[in-house]
Protein backbone atom coordinates (compact mmCIF):
# COMPACT_ATOMS: atom_id res chain seq x y z
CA UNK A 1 173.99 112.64 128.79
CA UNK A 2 175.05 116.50 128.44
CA UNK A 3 176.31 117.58 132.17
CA UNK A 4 173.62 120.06 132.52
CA UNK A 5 170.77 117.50 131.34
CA UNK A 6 172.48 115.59 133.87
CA UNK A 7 172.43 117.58 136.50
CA UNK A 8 169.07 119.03 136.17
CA UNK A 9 167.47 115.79 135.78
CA UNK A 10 169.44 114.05 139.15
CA UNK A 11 169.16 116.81 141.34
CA UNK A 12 165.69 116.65 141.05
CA UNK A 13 163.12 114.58 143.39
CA UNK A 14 162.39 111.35 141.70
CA UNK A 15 158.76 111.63 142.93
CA UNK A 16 158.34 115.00 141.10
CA UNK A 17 159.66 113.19 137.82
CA UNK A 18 156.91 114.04 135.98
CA UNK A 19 156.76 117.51 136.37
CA UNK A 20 160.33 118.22 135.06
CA UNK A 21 160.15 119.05 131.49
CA UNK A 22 163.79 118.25 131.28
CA UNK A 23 163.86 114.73 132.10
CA UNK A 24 160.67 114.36 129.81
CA UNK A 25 162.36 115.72 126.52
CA UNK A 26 164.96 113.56 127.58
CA UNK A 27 163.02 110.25 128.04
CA UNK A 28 161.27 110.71 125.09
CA UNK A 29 164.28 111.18 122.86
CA UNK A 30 166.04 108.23 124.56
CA UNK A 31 162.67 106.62 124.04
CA UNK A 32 162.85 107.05 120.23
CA UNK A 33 166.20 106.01 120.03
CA UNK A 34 164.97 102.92 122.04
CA UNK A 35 162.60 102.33 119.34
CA UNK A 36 164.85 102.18 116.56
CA UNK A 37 167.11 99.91 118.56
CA UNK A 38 163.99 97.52 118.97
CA UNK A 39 163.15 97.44 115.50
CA UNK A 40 166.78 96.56 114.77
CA UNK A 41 166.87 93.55 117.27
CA UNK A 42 163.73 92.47 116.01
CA UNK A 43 165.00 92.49 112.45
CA UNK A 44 168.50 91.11 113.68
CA UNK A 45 168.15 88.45 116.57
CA UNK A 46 166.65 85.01 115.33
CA UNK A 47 168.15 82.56 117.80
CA UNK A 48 164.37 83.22 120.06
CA UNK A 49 161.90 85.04 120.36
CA UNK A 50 162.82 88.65 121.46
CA UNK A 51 160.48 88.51 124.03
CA UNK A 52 162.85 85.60 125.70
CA UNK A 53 165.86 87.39 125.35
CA UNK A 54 167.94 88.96 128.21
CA UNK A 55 169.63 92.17 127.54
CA UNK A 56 172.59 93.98 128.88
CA UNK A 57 172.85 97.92 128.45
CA UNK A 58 175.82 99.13 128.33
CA UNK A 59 176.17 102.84 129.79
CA UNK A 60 172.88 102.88 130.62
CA UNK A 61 172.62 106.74 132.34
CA UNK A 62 168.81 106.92 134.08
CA UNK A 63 167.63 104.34 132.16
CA UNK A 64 165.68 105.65 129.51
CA UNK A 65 166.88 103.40 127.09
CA UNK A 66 167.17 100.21 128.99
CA UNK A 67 163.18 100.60 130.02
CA UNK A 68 161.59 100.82 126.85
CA UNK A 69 163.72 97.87 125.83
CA UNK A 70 162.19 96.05 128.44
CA UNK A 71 158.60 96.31 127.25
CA UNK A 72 159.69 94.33 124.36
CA UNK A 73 162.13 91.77 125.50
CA UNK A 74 162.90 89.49 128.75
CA UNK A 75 164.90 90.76 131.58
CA UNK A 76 167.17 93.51 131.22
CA UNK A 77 170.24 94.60 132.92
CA UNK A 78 172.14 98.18 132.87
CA UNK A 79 174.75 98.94 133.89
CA UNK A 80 176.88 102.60 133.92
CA UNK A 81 179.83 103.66 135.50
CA UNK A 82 177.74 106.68 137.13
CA UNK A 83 176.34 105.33 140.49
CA UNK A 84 174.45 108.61 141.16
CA UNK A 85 172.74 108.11 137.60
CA UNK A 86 172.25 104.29 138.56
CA UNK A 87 170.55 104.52 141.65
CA UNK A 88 168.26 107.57 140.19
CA UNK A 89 166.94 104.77 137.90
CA UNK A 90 166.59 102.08 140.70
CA UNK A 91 164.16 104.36 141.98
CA UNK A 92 162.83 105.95 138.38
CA UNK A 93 161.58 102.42 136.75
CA UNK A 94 161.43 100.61 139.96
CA UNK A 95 157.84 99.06 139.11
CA UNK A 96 159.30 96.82 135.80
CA UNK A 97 159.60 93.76 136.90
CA UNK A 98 162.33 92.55 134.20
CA UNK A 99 164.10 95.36 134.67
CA UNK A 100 167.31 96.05 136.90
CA UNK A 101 170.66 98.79 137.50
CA UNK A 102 174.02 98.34 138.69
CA UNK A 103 176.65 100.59 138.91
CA UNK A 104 179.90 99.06 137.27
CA UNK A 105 182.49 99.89 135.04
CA UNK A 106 182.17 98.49 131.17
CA UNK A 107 185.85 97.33 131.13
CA UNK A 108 184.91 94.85 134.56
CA UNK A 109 181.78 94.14 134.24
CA UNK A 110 180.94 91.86 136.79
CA UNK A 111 178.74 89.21 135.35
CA UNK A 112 179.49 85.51 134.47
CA UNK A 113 180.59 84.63 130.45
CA UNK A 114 177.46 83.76 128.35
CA UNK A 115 175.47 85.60 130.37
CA UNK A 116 173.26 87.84 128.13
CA UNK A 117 171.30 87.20 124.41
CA UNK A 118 172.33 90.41 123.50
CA UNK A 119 173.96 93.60 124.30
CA UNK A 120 173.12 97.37 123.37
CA UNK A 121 176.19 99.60 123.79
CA UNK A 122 174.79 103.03 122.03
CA UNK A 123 177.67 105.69 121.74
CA UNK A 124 179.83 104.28 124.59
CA UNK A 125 183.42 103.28 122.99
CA UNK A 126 184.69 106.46 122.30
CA UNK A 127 184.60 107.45 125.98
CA UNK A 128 186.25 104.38 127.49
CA UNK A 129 189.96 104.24 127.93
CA UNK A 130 190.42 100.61 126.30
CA UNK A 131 188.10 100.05 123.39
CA UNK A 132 189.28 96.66 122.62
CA UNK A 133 189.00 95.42 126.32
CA UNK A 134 185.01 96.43 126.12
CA UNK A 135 185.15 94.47 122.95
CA UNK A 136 186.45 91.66 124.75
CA UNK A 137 183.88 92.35 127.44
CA UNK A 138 180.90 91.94 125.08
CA UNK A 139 181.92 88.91 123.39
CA UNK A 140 182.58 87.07 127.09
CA UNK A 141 179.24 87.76 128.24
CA UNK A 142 177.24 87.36 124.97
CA UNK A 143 176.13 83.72 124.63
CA UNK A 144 176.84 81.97 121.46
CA UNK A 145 175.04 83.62 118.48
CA UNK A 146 174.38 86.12 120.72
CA UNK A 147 174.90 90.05 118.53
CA UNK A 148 175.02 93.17 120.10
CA UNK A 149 173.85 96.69 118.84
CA UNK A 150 176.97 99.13 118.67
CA UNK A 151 176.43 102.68 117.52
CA UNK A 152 179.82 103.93 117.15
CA UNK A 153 181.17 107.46 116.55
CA UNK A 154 183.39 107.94 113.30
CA UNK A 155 186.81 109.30 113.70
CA UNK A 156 186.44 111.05 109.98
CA UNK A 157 183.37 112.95 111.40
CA UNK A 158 182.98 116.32 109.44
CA UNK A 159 181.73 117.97 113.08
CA UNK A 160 182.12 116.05 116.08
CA UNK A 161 179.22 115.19 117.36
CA UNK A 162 179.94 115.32 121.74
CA UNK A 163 181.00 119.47 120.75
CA UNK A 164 179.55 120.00 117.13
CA UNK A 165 183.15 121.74 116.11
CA UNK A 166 184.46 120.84 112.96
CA UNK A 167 186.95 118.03 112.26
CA UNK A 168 188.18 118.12 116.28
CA UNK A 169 188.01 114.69 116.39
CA UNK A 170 190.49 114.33 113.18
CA UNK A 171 193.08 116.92 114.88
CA UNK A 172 196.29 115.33 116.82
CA UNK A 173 195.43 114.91 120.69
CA UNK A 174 197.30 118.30 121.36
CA UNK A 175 195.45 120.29 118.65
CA UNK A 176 192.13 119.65 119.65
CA UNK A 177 193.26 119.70 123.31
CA UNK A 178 193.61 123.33 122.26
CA UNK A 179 190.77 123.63 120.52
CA UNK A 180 188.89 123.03 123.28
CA UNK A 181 190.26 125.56 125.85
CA UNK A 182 190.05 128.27 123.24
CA UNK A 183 186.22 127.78 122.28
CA UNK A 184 185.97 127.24 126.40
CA UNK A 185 184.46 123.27 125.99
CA UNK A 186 186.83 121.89 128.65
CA UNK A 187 190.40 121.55 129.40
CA UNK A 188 190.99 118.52 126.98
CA UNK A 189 189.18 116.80 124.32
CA UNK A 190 188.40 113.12 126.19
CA UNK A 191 186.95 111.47 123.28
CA UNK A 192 189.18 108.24 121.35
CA UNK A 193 186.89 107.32 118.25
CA UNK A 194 187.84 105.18 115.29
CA UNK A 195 187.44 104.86 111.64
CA UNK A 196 185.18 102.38 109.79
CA UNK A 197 187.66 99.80 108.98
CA UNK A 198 189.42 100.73 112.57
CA UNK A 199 185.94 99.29 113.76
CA UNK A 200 185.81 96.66 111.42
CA UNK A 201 189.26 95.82 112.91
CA UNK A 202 188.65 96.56 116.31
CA UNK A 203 185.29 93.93 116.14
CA UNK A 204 187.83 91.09 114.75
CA UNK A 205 186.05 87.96 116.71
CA UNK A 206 182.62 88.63 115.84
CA UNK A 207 180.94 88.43 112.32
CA UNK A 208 179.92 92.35 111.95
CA UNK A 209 177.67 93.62 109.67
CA UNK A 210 177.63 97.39 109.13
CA UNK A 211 174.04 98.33 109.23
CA UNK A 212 174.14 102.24 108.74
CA UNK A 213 172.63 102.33 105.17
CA UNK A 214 170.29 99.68 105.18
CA UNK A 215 168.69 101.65 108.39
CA UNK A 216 168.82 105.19 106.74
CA UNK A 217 167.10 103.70 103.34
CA UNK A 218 163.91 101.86 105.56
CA UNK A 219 163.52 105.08 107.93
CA UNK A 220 159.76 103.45 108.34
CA UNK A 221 160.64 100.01 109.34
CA UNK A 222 163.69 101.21 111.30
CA UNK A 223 161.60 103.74 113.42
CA UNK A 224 164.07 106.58 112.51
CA UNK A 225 162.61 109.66 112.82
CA UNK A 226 165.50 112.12 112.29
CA UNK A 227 164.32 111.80 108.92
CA UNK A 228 160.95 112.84 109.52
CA UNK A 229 162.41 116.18 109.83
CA UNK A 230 163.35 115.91 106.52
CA UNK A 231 160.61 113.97 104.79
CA UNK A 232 160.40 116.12 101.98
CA UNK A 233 163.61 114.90 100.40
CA UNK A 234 163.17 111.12 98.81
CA UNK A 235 164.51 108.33 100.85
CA UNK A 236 166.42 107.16 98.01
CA UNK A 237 168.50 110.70 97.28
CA UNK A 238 169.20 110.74 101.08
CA UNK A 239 170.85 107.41 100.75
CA UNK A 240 172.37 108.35 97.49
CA UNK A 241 174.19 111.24 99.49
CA UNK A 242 175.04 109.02 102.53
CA UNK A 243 176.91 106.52 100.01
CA UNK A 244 178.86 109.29 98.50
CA UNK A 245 179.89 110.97 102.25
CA UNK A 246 180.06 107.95 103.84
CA UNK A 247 183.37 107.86 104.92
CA UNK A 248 182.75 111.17 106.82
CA UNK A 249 179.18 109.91 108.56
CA UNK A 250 178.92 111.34 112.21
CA UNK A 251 177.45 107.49 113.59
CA UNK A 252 177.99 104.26 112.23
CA UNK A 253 175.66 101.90 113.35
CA UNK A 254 176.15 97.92 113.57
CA UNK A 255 175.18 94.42 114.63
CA UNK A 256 178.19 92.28 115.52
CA UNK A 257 177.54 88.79 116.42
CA UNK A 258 179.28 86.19 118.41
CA UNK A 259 179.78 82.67 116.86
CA UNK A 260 177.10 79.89 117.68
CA UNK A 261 180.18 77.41 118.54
């Protein structure tokens, strides 16, 4: 969440949400990422019905995400590092019964091994410190043939996506350090992001399935409506491009799953 989204949305009375346009833009494009996310477990998770399933969010924010998830699966848990953000959603979606916050940190997350069906973590690895400890984290508390959803950021992104300025995230730590200061972003650039085979690497453990193109060329079944936007192009020359740039996608998105031993 952008730190003025943020701020507008948690300074403001949780009673009065639904007179703040700001949290509503929000929740609703939270809510269609949500959707897609469904539509991938759906497609993805065959161990039980989805509707049986328990759920961990990782960096779940207010909520937004984590909610709509719960209309279509069993409990769900989130969890974020922000305990302001966490207790705005205790109060937010405190009438879903399946539904539940805690504040905790991704790296120690304080829940027992085999704990969860399956875990969303949407855009969260390039902000933690470790990468390969949340890994670790995941596959502890998945239970076997468990798979979590992992959006990831791409390293080789043509405009990074946090600060839309081109190539920062390819730049050495002191360039884009730079970079920042002099376009007046922030002090530093705190964002560590991967390539694709540093993911396919970093996910060594799990069977992971790269899912980016087979999403982009069902935009229907997949519930992505980005593309709407551009609905006047053929599905099949937008994935045509994506296979030729695809080593410079913004977002890769994938389903990594833990063995059923």
């Amino acid at each position: 969440m952008k730190k003025d989204t943020r701020a507008i949305i948690l300074n403001n009375d949780v009673d009065e949400r639904l007179r703040n346009p700001v949290e509503d833009r929000y929740i609703m494009n939270r809510e269609s990422k949500a959707r897609k996310i469904c539509s991938v477990l759906e497609d993805y998770y065959k161990k039980m019905p989805l509707s049986n399933a328990t759920v961990l969010d990782i960096g779940c924010s207010i909520g937004a995400i984590a909610q709509y998830i719960s209309r279509k699966t069993g409990k769900v848990t989130g969890i974020d590092v922000d305990r302001e953000a966490v207790e705005y959603a205790k109060k937010r979606w405190a009438d879903i019964a399946n539904l539940e916050f805690y504040a905790a940190d991704c790296l120690k997350i304080p829940f027992a091994d085999n704990s969860f069906d399956i875990v969303v973590c949407n855009g969260v690895y390039e902000h933690v410190t470790m990468p390969k400890l949340l890994i670790d984290q995941i596959y502890r508390l998945l239970r076997p043939g468990g798979i979590c959803y992992f959006s990831a950021m791409n390293k080789l992104s043509l405009v990074e996506p946090h600060y839309n300025i081109p190539l920062l995230s390819i730049l050495p730590k002191r360039a884009a350090d730079l970079i920042m200061m002099i376009t007046g972003k922030g002090k530093s650039y705190d964002v560590t992001a991967y390539t694709r085979s540093g993911l396919k690497k970093l996910f060594e453990g799990f069977k992971a399935e790269d899912i980016t193109l087979n999403i982009i060329s069902n935009p229907e079944k997949y519930r992505v409506t980005e593309l709407s936007k551009i609905n006047f192009i053929p599905v099949n020359i937008i994935a045509a491009a994506v296979r030729s740039f695809y080593l410079f996608l913004p977002t890769y998105l994938w389903v990594i799953k833990k063995d059923e031993r």
